[in-house]
Protein backbone atom coordinates (compact mmCIF):
# COMPACT_ATOMS: atom_id res chain seq x y z
CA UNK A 1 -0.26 -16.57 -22.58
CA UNK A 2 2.62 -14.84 -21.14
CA UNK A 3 2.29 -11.71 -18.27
CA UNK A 4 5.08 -9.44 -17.53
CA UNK A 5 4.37 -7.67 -14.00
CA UNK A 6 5.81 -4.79 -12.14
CA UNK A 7 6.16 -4.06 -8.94
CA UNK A 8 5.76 0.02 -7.22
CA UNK A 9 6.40 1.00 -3.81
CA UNK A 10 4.28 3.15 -1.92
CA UNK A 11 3.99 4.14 1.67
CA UNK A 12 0.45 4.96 2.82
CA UNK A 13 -1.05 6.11 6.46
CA UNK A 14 -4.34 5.78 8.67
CA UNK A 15 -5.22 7.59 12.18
CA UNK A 16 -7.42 3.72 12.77
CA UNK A 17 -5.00 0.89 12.48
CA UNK A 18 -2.53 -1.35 10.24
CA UNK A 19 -5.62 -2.53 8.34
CA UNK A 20 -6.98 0.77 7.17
CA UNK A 21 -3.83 1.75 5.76
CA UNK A 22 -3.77 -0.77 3.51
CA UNK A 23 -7.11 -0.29 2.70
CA UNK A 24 -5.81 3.53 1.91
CA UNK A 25 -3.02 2.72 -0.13
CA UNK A 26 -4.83 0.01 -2.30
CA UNK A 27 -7.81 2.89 -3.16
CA UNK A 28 -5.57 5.42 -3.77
CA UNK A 29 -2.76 2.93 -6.05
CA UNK A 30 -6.16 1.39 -7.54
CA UNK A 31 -6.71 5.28 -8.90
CA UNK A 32 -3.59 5.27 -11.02
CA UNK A 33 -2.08 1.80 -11.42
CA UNK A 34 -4.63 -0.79 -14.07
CA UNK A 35 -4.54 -4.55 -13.43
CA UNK A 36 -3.40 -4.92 -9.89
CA UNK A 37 -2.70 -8.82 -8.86
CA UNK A 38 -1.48 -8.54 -5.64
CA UNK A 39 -0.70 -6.54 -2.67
CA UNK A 40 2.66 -7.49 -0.22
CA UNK A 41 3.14 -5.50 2.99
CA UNK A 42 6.56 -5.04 3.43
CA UNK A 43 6.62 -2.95 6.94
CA UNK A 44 4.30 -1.60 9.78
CA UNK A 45 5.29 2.14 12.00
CA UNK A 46 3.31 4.04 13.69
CA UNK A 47 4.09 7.56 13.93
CA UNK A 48 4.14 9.16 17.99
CA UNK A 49 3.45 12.47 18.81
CA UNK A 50 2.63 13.59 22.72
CA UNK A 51 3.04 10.05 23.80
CA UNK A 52 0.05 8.62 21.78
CA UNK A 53 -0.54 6.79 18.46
CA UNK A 54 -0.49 9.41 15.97
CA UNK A 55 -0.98 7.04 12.80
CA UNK A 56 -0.28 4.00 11.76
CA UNK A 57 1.98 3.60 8.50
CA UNK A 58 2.64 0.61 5.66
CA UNK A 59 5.16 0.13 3.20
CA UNK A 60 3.97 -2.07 0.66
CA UNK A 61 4.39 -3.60 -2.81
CA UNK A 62 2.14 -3.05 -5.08
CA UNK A 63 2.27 -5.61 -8.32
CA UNK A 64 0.33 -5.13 -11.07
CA UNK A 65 -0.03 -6.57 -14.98
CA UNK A 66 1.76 -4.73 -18.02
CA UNK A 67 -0.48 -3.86 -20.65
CA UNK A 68 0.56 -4.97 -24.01
């Protein structure tokens, strides 16, 4: 059986860390997007403000099956 995929970009952010991020952008891409396969980070920032960690950001690929 042949799959055709695509691939969206999103950027998503967490006061916590890194991980919760991705967690973030994975719930809120898993709201709109059907048959997600796979998940690549593609960069880590972390916003300052005041001389602290203000949040931490991803940019990330999000790949997911075409429905036929």
């Amino acid at each position: 059986m042949s799959r055709v995929a695509r691939v969206t970009e999103i950027v998503a952010g967490s006061p916590k860390s890194f991980n919760d991020a991705i967690k973030v952008g994975f719930k809120r891409a898993c709201k709109t997007l059907r048959g997600i396969t796979g998940i690549r980070v593609l960069e880590q920032r972390i916003s300052v403000e005041d001389n602290k960690i203000a949040e931490y950001r991803v940019r990330m690929e999000i790949i997911f099956v075409l429905e036929a």
